[in-house]
C-alpha atoms as a PDB file:
ATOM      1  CA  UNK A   1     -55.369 -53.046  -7.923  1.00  0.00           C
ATOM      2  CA  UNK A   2     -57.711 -55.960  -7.706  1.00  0.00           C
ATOM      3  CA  UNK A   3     -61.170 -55.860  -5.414  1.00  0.00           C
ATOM      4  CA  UNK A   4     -64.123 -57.841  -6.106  1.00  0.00           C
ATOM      5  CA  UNK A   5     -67.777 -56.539  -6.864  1.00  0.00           C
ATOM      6  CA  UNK A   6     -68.827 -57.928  -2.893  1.00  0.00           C
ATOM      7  CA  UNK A   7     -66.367 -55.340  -1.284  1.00  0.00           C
ATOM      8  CA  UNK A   8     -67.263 -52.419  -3.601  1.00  0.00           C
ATOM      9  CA  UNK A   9     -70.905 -53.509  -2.637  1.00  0.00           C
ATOM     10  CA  UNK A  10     -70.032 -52.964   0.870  1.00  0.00           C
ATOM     11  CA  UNK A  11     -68.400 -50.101   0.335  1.00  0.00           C
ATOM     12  CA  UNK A  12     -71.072 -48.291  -1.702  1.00  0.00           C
ATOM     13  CA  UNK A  13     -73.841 -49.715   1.264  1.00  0.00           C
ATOM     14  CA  UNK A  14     -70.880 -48.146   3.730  1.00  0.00           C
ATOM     15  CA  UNK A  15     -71.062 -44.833   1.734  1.00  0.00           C
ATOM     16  CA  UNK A  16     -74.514 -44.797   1.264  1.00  0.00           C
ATOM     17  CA  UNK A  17     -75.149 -45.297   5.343  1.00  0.00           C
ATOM     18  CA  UNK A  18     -72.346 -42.098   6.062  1.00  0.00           C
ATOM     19  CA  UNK A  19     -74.393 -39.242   4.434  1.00  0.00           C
ATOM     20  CA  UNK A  20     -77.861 -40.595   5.997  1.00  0.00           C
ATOM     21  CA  UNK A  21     -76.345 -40.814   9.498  1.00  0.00           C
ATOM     22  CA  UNK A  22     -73.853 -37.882   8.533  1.00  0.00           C
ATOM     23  CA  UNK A  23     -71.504 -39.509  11.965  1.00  0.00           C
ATOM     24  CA  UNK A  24     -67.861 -39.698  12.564  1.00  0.00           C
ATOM     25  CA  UNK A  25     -69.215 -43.391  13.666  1.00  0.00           C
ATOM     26  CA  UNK A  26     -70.531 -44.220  10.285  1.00  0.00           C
ATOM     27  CA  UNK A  27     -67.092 -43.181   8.537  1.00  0.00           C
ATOM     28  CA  UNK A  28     -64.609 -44.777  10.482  1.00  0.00           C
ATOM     29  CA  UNK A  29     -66.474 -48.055   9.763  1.00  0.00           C
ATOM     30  CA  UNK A  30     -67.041 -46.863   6.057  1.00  0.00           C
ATOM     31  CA  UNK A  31     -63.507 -46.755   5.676  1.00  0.00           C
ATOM     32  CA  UNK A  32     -61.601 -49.534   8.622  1.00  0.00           C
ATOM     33  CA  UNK A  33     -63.943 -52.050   8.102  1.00  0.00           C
ATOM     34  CA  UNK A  34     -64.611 -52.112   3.911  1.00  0.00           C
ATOM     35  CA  UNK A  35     -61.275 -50.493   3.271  1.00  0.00           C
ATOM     36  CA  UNK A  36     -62.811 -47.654   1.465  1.00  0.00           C
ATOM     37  CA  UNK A  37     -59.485 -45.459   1.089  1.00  0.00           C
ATOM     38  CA  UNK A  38     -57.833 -48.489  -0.573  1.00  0.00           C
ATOM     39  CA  UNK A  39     -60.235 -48.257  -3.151  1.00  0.00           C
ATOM     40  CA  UNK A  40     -59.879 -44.075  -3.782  1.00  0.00           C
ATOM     41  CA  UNK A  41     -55.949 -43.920  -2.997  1.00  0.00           C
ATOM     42  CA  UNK A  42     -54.287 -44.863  -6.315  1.00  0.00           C
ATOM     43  CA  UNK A  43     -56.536 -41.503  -7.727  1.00  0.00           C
ATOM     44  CA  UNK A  44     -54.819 -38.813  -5.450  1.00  0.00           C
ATOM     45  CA  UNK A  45     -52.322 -37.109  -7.096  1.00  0.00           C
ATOM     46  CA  UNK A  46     -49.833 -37.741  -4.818  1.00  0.00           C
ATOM     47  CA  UNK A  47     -50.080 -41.817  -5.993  1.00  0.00           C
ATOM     48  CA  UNK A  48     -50.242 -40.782  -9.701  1.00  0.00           C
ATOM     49  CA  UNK A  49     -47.361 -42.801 -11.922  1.00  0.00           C
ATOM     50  CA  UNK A  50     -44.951 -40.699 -13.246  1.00  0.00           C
ATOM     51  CA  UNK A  51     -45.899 -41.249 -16.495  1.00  0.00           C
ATOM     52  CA  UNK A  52     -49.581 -39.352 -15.496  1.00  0.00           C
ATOM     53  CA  UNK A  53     -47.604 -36.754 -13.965  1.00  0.00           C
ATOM     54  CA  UNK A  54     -45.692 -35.603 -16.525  1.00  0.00           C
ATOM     55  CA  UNK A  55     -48.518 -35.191 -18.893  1.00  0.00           C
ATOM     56  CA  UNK A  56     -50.881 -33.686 -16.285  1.00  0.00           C
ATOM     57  CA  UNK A  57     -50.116 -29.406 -15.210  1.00  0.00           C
ATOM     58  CA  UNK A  58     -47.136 -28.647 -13.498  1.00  0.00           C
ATOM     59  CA  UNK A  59     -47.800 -29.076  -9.362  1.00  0.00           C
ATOM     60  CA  UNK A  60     -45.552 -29.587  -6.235  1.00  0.00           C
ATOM     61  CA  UNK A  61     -46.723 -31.123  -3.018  1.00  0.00           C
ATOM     62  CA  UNK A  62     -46.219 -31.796   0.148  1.00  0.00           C
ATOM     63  CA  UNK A  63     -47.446 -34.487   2.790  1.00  0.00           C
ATOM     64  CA  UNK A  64     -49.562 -32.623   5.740  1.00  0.00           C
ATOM     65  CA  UNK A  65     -48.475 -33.554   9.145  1.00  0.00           C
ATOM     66  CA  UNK A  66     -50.983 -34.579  12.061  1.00  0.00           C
ATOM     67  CA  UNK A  67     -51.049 -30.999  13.784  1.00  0.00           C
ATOM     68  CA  UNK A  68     -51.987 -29.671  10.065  1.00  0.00           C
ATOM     69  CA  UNK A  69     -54.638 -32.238   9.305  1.00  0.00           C
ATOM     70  CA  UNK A  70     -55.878 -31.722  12.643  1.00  0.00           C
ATOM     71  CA  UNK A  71     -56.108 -27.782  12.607  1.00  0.00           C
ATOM     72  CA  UNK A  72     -57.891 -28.371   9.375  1.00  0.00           C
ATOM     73  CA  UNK A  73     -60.498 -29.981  10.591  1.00  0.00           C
ATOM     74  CA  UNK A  74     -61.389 -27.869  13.206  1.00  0.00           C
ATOM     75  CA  UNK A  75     -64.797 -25.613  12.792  1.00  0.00           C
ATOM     76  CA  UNK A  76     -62.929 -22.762  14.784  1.00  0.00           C
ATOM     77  CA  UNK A  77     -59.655 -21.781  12.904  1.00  0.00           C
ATOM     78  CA  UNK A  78     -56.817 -18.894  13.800  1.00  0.00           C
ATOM     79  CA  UNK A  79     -54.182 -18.039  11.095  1.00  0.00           C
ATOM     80  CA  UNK A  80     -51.687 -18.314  13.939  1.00  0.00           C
ATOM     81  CA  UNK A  81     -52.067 -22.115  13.874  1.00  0.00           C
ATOM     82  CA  UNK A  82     -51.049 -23.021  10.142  1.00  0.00           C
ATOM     83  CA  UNK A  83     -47.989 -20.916  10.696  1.00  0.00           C
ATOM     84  CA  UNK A  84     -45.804 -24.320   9.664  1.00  0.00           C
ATOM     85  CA  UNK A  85     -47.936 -24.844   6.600  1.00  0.00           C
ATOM     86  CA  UNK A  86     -48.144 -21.180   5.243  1.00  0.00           C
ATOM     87  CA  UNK A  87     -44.039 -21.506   5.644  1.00  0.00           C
ATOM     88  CA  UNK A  88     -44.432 -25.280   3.943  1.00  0.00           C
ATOM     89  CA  UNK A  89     -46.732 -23.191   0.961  1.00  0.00           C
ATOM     90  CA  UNK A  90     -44.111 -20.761   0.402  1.00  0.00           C
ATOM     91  CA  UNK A  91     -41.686 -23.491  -0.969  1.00  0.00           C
ATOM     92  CA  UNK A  92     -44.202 -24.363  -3.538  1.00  0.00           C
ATOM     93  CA  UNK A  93     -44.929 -20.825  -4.582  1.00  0.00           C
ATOM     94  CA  UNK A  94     -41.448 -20.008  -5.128  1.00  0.00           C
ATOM     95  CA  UNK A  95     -42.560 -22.213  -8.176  1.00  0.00           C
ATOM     96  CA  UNK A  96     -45.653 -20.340  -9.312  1.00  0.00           C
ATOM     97  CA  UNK A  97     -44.950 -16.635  -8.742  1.00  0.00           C
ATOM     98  CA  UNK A  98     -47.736 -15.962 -11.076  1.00  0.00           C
ATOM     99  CA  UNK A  99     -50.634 -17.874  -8.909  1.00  0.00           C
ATOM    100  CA  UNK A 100     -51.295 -21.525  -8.109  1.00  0.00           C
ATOM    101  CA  UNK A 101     -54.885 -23.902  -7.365  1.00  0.00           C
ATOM    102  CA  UNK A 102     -54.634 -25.159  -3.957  1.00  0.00           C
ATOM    103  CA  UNK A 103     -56.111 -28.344  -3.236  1.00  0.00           C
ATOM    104  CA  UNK A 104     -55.475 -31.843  -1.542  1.00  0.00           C
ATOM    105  CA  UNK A 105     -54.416 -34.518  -3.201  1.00  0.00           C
ATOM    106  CA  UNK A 106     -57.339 -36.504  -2.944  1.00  0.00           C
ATOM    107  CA  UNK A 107     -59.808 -33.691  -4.223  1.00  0.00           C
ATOM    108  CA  UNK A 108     -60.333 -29.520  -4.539  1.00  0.00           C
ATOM    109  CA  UNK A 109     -62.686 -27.993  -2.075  1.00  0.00           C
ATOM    110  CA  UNK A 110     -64.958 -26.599  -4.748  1.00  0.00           C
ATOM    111  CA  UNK A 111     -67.964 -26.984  -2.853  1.00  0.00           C
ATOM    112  CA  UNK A 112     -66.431 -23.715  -0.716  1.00  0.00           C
ATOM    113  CA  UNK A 113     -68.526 -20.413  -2.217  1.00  0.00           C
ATOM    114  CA  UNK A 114     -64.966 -18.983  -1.316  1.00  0.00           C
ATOM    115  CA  UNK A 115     -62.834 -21.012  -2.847  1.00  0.00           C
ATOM    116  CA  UNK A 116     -65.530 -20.918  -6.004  1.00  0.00           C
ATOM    117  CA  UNK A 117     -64.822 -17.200  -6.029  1.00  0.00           C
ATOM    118  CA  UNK A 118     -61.801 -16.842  -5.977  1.00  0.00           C
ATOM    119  CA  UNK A 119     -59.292 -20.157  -6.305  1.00  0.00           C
ATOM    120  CA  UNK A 120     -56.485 -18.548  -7.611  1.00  0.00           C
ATOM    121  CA  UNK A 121     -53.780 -18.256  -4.596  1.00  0.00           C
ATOM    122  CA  UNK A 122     -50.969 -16.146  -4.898  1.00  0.00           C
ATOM    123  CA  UNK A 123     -49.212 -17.057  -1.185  1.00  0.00           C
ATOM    124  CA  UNK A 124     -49.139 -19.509   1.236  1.00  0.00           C
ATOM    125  CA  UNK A 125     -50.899 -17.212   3.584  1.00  0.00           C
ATOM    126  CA  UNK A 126     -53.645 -16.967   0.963  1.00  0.00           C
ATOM    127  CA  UNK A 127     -53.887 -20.718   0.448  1.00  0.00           C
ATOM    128  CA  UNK A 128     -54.513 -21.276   4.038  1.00  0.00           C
ATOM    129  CA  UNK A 129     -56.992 -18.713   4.480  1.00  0.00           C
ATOM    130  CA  UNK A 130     -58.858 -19.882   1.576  1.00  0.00           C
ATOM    131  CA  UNK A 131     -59.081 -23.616   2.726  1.00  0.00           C
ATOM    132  CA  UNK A 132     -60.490 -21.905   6.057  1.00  0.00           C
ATOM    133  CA  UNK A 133     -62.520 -19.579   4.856  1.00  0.00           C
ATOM    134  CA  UNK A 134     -65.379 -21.519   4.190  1.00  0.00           C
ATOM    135  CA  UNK A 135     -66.817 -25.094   5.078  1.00  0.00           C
ATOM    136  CA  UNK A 136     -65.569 -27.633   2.672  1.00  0.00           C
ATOM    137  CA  UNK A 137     -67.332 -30.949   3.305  1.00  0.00           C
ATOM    138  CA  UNK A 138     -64.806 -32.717   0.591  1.00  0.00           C
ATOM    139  CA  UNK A 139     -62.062 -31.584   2.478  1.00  0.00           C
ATOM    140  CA  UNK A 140     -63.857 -32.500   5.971  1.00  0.00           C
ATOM    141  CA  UNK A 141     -64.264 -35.700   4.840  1.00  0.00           C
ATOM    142  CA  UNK A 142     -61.130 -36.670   2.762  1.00  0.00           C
ATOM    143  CA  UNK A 143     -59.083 -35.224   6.406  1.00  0.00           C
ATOM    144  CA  UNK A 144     -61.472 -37.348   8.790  1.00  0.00           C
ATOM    145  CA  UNK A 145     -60.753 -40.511   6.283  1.00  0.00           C
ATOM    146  CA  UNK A 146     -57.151 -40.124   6.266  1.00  0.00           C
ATOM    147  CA  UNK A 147     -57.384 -39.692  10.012  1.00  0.00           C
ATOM    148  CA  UNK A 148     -58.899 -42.424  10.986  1.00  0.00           C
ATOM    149  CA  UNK A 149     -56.929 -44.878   8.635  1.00  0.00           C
ATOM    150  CA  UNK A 150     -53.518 -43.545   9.043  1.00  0.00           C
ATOM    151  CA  UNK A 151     -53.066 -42.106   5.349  1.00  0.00           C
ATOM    152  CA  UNK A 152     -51.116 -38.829   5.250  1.00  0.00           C
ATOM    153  CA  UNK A 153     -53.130 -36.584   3.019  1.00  0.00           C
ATOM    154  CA  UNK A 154     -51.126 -33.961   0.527  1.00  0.00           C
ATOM    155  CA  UNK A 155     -51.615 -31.113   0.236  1.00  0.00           C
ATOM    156  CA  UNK A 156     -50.790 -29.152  -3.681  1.00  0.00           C
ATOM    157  CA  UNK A 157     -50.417 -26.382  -5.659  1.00  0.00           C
ATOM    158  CA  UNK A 158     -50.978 -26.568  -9.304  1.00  0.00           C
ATOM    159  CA  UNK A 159     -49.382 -24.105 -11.871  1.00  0.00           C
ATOM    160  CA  UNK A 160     -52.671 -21.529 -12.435  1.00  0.00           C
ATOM    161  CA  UNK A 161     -54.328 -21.894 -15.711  1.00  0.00           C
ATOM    162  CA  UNK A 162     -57.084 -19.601 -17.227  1.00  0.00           C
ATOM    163  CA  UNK A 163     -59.343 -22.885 -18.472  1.00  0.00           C
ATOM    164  CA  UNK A 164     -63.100 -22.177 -18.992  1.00  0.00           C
ATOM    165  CA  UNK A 165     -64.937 -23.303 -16.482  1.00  0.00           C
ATOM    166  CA  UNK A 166     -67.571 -25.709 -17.867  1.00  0.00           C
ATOM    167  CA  UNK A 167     -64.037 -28.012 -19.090  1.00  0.00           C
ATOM    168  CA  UNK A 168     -63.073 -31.102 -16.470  1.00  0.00           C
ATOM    169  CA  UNK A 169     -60.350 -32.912 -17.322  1.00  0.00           C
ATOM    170  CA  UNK A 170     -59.987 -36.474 -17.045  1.00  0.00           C
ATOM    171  CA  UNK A 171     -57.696 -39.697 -18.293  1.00  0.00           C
ATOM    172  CA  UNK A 172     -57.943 -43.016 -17.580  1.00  0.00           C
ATOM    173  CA  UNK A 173     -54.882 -45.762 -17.335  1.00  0.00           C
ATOM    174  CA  UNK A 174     -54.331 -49.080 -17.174  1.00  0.00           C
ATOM    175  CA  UNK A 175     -51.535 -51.021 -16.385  1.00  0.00           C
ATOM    176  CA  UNK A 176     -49.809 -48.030 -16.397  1.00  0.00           C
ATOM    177  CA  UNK A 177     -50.536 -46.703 -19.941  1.00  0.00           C
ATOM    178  CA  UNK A 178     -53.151 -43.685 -20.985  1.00  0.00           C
ATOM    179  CA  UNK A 179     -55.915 -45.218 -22.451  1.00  0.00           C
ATOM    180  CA  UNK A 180     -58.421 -42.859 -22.210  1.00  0.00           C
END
């Protein structure tokens, strides 16, 4: 992907002006007019190159539809209304009987104390009720960007892995090679 150093300039000064204001203003022109989510979309998972995926933990996905994105935002949520995505969840847990990590495709919503406590999900039903729960402001704002630039967000489930938590990892490619 090409971009020059004037739009990520922009799009840092875009950033920057989005968590002093904090508005639903500020982020639509953060990421219409500097084409923010152009610059973050190859990252989510669901954009990965197979060659990344196969290396990387097991995971299945699946693209959230507008009712789903839109129940997710909401500050008031019912169970009732994510009966289409705890049925969607299922699928993927028929895959990881043993637990899964729920998260977008874009990022986790670790800044949830629930989640933090307890992100192993054994059901759809619990994967929903966890993303809920508790106010994730990365999940807020990764379903507000893809809303107001037409991306459908994913939503996946990774295959549960007992890693100590002070590990993150990370690789780097380029031109579709690991190189880091």
């Amino acid at each position: 992907m090409e971009f020059d150093l004037g739009d990520l300039k922009k799009f840092a000064e875009a950033q920057a002006k989005y968590f002093e204001e904090g508005g639903e203003r500020a982020l639509r022109e953060t990421y219409e007019d500097h084409k923010g989510l152009n610059l973050v979309k190859p990252i989510y998972i669901e954009n990965w190159p197979r060659e990344l995926s196969n290396l990387s933990i097991l995971q299945w996905g699946a693209p959230l539809n507008v009712e789903e994105v839109d129940s997710l935002i909401k500050e008031e949520n019912e169970i009732g209304m994510f009966s289409g995505l705890v049925s969607k969840l299922e699928k993927g847990f028929a895959i990881f009987p043993e637990g899964a990590f729920v998260r977008l495709g874009s990022r986790s919503p670790k800044d949830s104390p629930a989640f933090m406590e307890h992100p192993k999900v054994r059901s759809g039903m619990e994967a929903v009720e966890l993303l809920i729960a508790d106010f994730s402001e990365r999940l807020y704002e990764d379903l507000m960007k893809a809303k107001y630039t037409g991306y459908t967000p994913w939503i996946f489930l990774r295959e549960w892995r007992n890693i100590p938590e002070w590990t993150e990892f990370r690789c780097f490619m380029e031109n579709k090679e690991l190189v880091g």
